[in-house]
Each structure stands twice: as structure tokens, then as C-alpha cells.
C-alpha atoms as a PDB file:
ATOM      1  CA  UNK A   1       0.000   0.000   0.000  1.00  0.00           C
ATOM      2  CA  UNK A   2       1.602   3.635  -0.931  1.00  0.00           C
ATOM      3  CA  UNK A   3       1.234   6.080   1.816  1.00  0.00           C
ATOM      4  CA  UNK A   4       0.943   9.294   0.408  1.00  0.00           C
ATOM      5  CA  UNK A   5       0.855  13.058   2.317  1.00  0.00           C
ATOM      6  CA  UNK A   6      -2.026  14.668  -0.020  1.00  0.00           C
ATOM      7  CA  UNK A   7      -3.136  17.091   2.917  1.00  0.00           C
ATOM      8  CA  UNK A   8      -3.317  20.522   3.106  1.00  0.00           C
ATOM      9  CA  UNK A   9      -2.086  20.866  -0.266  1.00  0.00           C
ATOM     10  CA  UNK A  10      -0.363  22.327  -0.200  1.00  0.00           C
ATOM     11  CA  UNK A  11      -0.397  21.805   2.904  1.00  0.00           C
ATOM     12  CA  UNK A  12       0.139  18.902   4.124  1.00  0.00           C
ATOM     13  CA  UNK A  13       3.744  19.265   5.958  1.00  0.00           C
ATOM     14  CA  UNK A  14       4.005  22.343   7.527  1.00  0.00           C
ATOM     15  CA  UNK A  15       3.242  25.434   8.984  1.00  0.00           C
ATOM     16  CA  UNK A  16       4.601  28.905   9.950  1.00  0.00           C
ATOM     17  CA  UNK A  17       4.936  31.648   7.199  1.00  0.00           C
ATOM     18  CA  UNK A  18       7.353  29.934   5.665  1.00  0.00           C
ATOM     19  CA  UNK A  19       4.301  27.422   4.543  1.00  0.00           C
ATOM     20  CA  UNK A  20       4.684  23.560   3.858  1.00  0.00           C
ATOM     21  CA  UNK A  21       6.944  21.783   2.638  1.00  0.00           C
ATOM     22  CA  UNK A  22       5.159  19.588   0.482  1.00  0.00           C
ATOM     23  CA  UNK A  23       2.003  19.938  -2.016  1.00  0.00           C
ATOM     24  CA  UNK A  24      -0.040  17.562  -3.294  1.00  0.00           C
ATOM     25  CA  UNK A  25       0.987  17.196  -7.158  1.00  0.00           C
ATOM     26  CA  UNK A  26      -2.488  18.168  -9.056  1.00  0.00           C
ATOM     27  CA  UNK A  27      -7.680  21.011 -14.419  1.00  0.00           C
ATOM     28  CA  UNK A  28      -7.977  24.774 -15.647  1.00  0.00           C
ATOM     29  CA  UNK A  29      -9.250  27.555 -14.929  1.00  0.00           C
ATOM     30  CA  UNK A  30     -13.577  27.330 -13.035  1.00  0.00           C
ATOM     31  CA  UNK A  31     -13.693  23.688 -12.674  1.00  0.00           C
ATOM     32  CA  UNK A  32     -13.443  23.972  -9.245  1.00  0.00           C
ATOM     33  CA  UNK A  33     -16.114  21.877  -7.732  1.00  0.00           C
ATOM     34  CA  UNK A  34     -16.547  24.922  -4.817  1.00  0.00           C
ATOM     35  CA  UNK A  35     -17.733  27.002  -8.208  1.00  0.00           C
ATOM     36  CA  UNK A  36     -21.214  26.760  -6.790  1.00  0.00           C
ATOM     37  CA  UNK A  37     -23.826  29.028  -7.847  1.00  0.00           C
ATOM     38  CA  UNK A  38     -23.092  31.765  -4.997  1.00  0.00           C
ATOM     39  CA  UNK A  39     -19.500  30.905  -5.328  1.00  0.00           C
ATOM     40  CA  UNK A  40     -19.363  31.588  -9.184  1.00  0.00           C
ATOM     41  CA  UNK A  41     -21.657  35.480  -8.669  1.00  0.00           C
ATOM     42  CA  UNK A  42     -18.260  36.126  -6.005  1.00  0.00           C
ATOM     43  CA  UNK A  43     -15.588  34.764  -8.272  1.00  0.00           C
ATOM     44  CA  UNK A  44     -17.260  37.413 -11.119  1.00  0.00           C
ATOM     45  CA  UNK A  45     -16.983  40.081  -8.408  1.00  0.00           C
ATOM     46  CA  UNK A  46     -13.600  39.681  -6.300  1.00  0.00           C
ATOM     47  CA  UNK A  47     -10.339  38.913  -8.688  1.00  0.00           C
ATOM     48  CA  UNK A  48      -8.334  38.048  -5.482  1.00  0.00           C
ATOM     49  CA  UNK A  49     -10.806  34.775  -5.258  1.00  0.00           C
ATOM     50  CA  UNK A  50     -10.722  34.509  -9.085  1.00  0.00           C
ATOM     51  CA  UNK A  51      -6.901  34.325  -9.163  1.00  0.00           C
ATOM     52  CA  UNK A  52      -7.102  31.870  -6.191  1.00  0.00           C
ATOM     53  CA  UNK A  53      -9.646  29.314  -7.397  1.00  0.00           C
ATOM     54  CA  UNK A  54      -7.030  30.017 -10.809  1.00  0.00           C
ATOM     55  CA  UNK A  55      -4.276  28.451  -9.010  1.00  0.00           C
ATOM     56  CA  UNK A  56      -6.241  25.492  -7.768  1.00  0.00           C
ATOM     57  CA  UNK A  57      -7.436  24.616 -11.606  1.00  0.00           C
ATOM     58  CA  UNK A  58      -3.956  24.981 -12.503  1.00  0.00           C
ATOM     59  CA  UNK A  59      -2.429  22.610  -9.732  1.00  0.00           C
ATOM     60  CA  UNK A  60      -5.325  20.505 -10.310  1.00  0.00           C
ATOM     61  CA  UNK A  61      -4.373  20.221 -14.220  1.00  0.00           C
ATOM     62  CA  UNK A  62      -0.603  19.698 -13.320  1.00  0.00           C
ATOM     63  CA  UNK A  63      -1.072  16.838 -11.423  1.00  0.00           C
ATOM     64  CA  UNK A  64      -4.089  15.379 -13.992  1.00  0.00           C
ATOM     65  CA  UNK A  65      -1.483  15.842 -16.612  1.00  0.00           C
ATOM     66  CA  UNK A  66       1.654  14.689 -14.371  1.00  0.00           C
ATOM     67  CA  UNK A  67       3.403  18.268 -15.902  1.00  0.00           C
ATOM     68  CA  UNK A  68       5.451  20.321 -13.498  1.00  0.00           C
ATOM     69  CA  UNK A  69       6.057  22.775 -16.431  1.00  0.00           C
ATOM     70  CA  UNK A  70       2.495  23.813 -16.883  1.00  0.00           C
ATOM     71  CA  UNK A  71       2.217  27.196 -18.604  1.00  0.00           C
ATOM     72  CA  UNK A  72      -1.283  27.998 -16.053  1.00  0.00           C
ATOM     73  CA  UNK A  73       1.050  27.046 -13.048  1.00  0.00           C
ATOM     74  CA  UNK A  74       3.428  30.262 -14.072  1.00  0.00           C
ATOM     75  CA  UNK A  75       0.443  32.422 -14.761  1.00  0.00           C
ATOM     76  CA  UNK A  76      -1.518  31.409 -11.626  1.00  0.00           C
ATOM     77  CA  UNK A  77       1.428  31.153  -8.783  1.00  0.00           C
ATOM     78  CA  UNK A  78       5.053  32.415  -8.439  1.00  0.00           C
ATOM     79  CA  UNK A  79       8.244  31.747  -5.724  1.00  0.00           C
ATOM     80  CA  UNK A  80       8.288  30.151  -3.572  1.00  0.00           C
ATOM     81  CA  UNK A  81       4.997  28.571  -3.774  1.00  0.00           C
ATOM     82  CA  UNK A  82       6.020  27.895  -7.446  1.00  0.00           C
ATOM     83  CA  UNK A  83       8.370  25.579  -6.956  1.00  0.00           C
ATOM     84  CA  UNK A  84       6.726  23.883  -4.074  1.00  0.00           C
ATOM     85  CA  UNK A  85       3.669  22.781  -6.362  1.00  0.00           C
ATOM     86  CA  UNK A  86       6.413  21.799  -9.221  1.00  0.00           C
ATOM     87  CA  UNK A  87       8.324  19.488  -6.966  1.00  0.00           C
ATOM     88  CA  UNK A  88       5.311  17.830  -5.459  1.00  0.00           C
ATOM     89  CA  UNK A  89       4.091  17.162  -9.191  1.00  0.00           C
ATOM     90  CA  UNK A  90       7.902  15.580 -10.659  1.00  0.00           C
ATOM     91  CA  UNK A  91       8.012  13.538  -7.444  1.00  0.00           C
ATOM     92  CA  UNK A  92       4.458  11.861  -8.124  1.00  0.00           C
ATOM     93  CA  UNK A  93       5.847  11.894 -11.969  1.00  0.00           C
ATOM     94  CA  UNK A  94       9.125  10.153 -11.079  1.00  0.00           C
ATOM     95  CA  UNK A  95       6.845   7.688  -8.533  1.00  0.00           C
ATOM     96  CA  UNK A  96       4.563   7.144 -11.697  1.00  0.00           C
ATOM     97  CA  UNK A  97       2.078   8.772 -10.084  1.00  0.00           C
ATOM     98  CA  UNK A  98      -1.044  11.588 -11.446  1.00  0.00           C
ATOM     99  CA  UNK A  99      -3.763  12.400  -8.853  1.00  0.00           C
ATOM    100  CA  UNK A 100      -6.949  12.729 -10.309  1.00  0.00           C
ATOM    101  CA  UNK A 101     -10.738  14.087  -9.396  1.00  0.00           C
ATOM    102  CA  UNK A 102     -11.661  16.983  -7.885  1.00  0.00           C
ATOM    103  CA  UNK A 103     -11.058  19.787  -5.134  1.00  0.00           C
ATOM    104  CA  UNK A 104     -13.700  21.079  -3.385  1.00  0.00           C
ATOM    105  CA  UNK A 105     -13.340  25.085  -1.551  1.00  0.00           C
ATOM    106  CA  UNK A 106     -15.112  26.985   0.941  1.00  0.00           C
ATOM    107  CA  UNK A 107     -12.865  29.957   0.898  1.00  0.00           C
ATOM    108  CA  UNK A 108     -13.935  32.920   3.456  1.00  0.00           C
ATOM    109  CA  UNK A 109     -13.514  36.326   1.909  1.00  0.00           C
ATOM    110  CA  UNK A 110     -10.259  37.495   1.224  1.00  0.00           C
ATOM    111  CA  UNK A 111      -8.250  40.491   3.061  1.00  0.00           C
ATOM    112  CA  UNK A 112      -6.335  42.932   0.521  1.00  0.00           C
ATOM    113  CA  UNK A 113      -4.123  45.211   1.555  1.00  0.00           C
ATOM    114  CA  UNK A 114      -2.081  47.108  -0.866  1.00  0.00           C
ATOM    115  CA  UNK A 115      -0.214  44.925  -3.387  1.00  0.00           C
ATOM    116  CA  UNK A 116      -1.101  41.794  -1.035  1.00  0.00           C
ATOM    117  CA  UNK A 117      -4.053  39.383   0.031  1.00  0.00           C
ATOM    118  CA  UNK A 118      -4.628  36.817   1.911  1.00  0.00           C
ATOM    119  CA  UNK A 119      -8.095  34.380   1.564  1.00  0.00           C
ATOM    120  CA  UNK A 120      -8.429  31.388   4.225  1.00  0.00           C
ATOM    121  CA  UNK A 121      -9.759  28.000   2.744  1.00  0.00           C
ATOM    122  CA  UNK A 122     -11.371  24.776   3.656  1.00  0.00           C
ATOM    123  CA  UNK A 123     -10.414  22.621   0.876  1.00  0.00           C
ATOM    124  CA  UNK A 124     -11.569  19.415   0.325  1.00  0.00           C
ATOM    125  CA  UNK A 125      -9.167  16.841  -1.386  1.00  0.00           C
ATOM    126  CA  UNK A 126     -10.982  13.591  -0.311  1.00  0.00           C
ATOM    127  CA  UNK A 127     -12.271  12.971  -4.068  1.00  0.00           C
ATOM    128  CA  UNK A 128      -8.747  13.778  -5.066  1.00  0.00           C
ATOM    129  CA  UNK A 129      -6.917  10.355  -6.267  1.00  0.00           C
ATOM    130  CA  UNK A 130      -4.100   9.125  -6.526  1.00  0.00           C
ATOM    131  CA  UNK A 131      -3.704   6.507 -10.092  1.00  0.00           C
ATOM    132  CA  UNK A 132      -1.082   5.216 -11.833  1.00  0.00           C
ATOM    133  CA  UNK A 133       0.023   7.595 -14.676  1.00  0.00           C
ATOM    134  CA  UNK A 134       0.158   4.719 -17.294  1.00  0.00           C
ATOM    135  CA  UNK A 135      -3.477   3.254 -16.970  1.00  0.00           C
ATOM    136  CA  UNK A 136      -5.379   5.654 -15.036  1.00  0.00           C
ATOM    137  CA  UNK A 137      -5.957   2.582 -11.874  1.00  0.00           C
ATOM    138  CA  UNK A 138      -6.637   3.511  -8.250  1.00  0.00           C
ATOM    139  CA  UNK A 139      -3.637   3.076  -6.692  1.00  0.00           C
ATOM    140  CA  UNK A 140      -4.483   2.103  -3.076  1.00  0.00           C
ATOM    141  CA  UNK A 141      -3.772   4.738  -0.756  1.00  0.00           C
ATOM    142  CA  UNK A 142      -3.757   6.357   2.324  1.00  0.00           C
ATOM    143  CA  UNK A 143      -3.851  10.005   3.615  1.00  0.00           C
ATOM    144  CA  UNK A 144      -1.246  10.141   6.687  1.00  0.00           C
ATOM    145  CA  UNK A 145      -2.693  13.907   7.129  1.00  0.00           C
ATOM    146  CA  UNK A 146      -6.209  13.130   7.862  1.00  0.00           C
ATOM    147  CA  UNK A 147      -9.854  13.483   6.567  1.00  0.00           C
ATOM    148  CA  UNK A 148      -8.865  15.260   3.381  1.00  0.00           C
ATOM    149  CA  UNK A 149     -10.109  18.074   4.347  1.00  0.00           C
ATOM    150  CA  UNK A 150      -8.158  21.167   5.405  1.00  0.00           C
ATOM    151  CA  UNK A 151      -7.790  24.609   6.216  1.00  0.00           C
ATOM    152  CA  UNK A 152      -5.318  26.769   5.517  1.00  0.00           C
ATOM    153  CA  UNK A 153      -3.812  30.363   4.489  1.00  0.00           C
ATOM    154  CA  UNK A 154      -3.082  31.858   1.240  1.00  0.00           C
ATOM    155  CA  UNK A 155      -0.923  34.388  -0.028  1.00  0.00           C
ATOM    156  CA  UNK A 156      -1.254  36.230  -2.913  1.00  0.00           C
ATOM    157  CA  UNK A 157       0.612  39.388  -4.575  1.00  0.00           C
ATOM    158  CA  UNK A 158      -0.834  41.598  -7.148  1.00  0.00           C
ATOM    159  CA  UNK A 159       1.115  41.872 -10.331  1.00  0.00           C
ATOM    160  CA  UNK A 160       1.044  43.179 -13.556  1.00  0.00           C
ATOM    161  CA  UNK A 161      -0.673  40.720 -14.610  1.00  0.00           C
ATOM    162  CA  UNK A 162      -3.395  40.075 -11.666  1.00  0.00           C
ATOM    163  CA  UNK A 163      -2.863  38.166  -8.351  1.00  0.00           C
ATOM    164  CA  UNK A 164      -0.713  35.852  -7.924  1.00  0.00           C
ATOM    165  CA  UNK A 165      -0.090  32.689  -5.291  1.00  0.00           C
ATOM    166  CA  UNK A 166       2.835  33.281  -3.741  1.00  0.00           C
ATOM    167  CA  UNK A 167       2.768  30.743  -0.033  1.00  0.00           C
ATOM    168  CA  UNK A 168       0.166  29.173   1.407  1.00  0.00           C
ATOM    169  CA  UNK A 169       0.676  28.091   5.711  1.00  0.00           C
ATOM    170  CA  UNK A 170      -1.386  25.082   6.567  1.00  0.00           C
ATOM    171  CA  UNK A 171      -3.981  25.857   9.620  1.00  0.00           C
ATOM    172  CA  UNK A 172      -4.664  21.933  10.196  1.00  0.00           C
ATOM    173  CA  UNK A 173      -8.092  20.334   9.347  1.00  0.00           C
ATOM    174  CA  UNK A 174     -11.347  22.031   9.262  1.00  0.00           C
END
């Protein structure tokens, strides 16, 4: 049985500003599952959720796709939060590994001040699987971290281009 450490993806091992040290290797842009009806009329309105939900799609897709070098990670997050989501998706590549499914949010308004924001997040990674990258199986698994579901603490930095992810700290499960 593989053991893996999908929690608080980016979450999962950590804590403290200087966030995890692991995230779960993970489609594109508002396939969130949390896009719910009263979710998708806030997404519209606040582009500090938008660009958050972004990143999600885009670690999502990396991990679907087993591709580290995915052009929506580098529009969607930068350092060191960057890097943490590539490693996490070239170690499930190298294991032969792609997690598949979906990610479900709850995300609490987000606090902006200045060039920076911060949105706090009950995300939901239970129908988030791990398969085998060469025939799509189950592999069996088990969560170390918990229920799946967790809470924790994003940061994001405006940019020329719109917000950014730039570290997330784990808050433990909600």
C-alpha cells in the first residue's frame, strides 16, 4: 500500500509563514467543484478569489497531466509557492504517479491590503486520487494527514498581470 501526504495541499507538511513543505501534485481555470452558484456570482466580483480558485485549476491540471512545467502554473502562482507545487508534481511523476478528481473550496472572503491578500480556505481533497500515470488505476492509498479536508492560508501578490499565489501556511483540518 503507498502512503501518500495529499493534505493541506499544499499543505500537508508544515506550517509557519514559511508554509509547507510539500504539495499535493495536481484542471484549468472554473472547474473547481466549490464554483457553486453563490461561489461563481463572487468569483465574477472579487479577482483576489478569481486568481485563487485560478491556481487550484492549474495545480489541479498539473497533477491530472503529471506536468510540473504547466504554462497555467506560471500564470496562476510564483516563488516560492512555485516551486513547491512543481516538486510535489515531478516527485508523483518520477513515482509514476497523477492524482486525479476533484477539489472542493469553501474559501472565506479574502483580506487585501495594498499589493497583497490573503483568503483562508477549507479545501476538500478527499475525491482527489491518486492513479497510476500509465493506466489511469486507483492506486491504493492512504492520507497520513487526515480526513482530506483542510484549512489553511493563502498568499497572494498583485502583479502586472493580476494576483498571484505566492505561499500558502497550513492551519490543520477544518
Amino acid at each position: 500500500m503507498l502512503v501518500l501526504s495529499l493534505g493541506p495541499p499544499v499543505a500537508a507538511c508544515g506550517g509557519g509563514d514559511g508554509g509547507p513543505t510539500e504539495l499535493p501534485a495536481g484542471p484549468a481555470a472554473a472547474s473547481t467543484p466549490a464554483a457553486t452558484a453563490s461561489t461563481d456570482a463572487a468569483v465574477s466580483e472579487d479577482p483576489v478569489l478569481a486568481a485563487y480558485l485560478r491556481f487550484w485549476d492549474a495545480v489541479v491540471a498539473a497533477n491530472r497531466t503529471a506536468d510540473p512545467n504547466l504554462a497555467a502554473l506560471r500564470t496562476a502562482a510564483t516563488e516560492p509557492e512555485l516551486s513547491r507545487v512543481r516538486a510535489t508534481v515531478s516527485r508523483n511523476k518520477v513515482q509514476r504517479l497523477s492524482l486525479r478528481g476533484d477539489v472542493a473550496h469553501s474559501p472565506k472572503a479574502p483580506t487585501v491590503t495594498g499589493s497583497r491578500a490573503t483568503i483562508e480556505d477549507c479545501y476538500d481533497i478527499s475525491r482527489w486520487n491518486p492513479v497510476r500515470l500509465d493506466t489511469g488505476e486507483p492506486v491504493d492509498a492512504v492520507d497520513e494527514s487526515g480526513t482530506g479536508r483542510y484549512r489553511a492560508r493563502y498568499t497572494l501578490r498583485r502583479s502586472v498581470g493580476g494576483w498571484l499565489v505566492v505561499n500558502h501556511t497550513a492551519l490543520g483540518a477544518c
